[in-house]
Protein backbone atom coordinates (compact mmCIF):
# COMPACT_ATOMS: atom_id res chain seq x y z
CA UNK A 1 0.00 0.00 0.00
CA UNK A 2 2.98 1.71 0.48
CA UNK A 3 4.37 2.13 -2.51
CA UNK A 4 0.75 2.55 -4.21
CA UNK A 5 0.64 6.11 -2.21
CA UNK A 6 3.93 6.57 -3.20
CA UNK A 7 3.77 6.43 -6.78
CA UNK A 8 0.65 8.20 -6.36
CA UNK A 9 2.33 11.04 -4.34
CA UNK A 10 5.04 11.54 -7.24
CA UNK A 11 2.09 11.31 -10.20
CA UNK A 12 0.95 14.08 -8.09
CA UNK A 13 3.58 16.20 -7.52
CA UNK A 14 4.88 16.24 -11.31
CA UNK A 15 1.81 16.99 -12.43
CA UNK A 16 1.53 20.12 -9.91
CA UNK A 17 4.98 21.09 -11.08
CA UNK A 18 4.05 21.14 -14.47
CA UNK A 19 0.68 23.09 -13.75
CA UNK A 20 1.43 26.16 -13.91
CA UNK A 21 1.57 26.63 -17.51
CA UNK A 22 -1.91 26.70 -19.44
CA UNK A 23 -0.28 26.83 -22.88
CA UNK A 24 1.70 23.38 -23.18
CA UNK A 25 2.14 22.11 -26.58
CA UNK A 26 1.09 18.44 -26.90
CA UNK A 27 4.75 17.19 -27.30
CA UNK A 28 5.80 18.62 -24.19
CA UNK A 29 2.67 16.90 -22.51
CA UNK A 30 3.86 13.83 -23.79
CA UNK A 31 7.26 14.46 -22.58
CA UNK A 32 5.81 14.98 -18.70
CA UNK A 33 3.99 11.88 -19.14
CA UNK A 34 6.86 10.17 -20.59
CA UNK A 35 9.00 10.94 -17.71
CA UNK A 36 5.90 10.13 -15.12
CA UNK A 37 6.10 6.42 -16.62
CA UNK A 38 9.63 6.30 -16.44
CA UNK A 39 9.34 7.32 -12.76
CA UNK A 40 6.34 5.19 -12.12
CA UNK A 41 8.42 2.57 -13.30
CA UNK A 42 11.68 3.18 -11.48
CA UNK A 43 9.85 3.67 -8.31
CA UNK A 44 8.12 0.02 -8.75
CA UNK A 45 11.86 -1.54 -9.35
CA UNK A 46 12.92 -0.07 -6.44
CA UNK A 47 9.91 -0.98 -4.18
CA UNK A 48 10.31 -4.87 -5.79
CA UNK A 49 13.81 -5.41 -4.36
CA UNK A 50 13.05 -4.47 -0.60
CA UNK A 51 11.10 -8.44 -1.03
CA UNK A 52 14.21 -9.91 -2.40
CA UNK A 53 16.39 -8.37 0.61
CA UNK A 54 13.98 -9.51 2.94
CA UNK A 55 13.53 -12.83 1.66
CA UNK A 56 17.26 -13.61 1.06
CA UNK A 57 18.30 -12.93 4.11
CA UNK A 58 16.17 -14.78 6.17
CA UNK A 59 16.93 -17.76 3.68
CA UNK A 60 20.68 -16.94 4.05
CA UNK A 61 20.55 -17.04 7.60
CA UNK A 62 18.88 -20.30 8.45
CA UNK A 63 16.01 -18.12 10.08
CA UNK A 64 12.34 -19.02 9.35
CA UNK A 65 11.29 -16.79 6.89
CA UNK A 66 8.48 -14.51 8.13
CA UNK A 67 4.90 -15.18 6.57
CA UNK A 68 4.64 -11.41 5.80
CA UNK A 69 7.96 -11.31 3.30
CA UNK A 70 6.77 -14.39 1.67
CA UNK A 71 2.96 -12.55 0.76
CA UNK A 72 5.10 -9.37 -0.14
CA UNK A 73 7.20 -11.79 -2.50
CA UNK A 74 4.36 -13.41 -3.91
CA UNK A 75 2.07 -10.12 -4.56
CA UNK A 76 4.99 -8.05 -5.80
CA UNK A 77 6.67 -10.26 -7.79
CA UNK A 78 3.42 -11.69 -9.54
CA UNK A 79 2.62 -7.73 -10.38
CA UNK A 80 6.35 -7.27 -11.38
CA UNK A 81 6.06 -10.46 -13.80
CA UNK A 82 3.07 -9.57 -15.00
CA UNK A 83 3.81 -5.82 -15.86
CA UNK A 84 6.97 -6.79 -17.33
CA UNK A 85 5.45 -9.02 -19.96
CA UNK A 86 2.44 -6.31 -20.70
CA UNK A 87 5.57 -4.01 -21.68
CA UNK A 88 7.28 -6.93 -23.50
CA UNK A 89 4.20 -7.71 -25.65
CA UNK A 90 3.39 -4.11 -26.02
CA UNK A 91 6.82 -2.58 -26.45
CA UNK A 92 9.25 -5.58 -26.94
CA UNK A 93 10.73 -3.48 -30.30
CA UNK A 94 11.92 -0.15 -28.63
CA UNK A 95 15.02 0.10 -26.41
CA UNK A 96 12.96 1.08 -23.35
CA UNK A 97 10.48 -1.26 -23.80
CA UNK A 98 12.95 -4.09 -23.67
CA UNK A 99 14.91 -2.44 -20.53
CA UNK A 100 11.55 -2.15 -18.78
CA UNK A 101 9.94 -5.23 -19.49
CA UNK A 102 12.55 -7.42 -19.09
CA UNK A 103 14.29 -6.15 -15.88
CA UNK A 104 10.30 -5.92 -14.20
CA UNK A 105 9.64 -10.07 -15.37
CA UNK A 106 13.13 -10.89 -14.07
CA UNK A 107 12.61 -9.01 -10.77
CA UNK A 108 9.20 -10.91 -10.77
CA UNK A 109 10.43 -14.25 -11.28
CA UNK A 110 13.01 -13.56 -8.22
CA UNK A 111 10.71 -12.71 -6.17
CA UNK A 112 8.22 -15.75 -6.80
CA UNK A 113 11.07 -17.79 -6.97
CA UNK A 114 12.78 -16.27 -3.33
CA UNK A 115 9.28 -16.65 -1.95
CA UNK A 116 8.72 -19.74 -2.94
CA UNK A 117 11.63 -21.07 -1.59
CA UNK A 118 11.20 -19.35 1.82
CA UNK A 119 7.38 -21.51 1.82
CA UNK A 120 9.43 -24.51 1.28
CA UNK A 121 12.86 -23.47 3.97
CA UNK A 122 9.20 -22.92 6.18
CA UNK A 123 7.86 -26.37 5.66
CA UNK A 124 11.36 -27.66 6.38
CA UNK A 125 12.00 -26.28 9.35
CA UNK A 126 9.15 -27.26 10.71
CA UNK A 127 8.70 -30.58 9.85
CA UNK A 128 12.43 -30.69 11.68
CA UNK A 129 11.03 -29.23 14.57
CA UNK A 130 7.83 -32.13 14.63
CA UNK A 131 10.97 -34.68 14.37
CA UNK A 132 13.21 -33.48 17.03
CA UNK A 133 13.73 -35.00 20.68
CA UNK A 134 11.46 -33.17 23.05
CA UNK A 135 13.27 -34.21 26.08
CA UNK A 136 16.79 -34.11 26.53
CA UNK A 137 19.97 -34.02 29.30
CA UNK A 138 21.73 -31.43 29.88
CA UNK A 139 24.88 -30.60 32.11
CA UNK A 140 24.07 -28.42 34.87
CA UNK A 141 27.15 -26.60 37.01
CA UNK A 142 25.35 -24.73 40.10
CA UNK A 143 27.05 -23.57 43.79
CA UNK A 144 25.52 -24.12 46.66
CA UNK A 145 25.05 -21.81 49.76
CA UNK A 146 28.24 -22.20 50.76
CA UNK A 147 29.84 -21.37 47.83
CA UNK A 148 30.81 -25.19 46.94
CA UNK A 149 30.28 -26.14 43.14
CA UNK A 150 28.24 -28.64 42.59
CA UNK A 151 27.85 -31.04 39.19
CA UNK A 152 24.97 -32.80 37.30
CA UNK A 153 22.55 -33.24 34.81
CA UNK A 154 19.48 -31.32 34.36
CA UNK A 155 16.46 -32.41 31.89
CA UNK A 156 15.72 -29.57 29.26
CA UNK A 157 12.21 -29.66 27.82
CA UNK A 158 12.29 -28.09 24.26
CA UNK A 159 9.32 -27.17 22.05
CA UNK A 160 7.80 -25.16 25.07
């Protein structure tokens, strides 16, 4: 929702910087809207890698991915994918089009693909949990009241 507002907010202000003048040709209208798409776009690249961050480093770091980067992967990266092949079928002739369309599908497919494999890490890690020893001795080094040591084993219950 963020980065809806966001875009939103810069659509906004370009078109209040450019409203001052009542006379504008049609090519330099085009020209503001040119540049608004351009921005549009470069604003939706940048909001699709914040997913791939998230999502790579929890799978990097043997964490269980969180539930809300996954959704964020899935969403953004299925509108990144898709708007990348609109501009692909649409534009796949031009220079920009081609930039455009292919980095947004690539950027798509890493984020399905990063998500995807955070569901699966998920599933993983918890079927290993389900597995594991609920029960299990530990060594337990304590002192006493009069400031003797004393040595044994303790029983750790995990899962709690």
């Amino acid at each position: 929702m963020r980065r809806v507002t966001s875009v939103g907010l810069l659509v906004v202000a370009l078109g209040l910087f450019r409203a001052g003048r009542a006379e504008a040709e049609v090519g330099e209208g085009l020209a503001v809207l040119a540049y608004t798409i351009v921005a549009m776009e470069v604003a939706a690249t940048v909001g699709g890698v914040v997913p791939i961050i998230g999502n790579g480093a929890s799978i990097s770091r043997h964490d269980r991915p969180g539930v809300g980067w996954i959704i964020t992967g899935f969403v953004i990266g299925g509108i990144e994918a898709a708007t990348g092949g609109l501009i692909l079928a649409r534009d796949h002739r031009s220079d920009w089009g081609l930039g455009f369309g292919l980095a947004n599908a690539t950027m798509g497919v890493l984020n399905i693909g990063l998500a995807s494999w955070a569901v699966a890490k998920r599933t993983r890690n918890r079927e290993a949990e389900a597995r594991s020893t609920r029960l299990a001795l530990v060594p337990v080094l304590a002192s006493d009241s009069s400031g003797g040591v004393g040595y044994g084993l303790g029983l750790r219950v995990a899962g709690w």
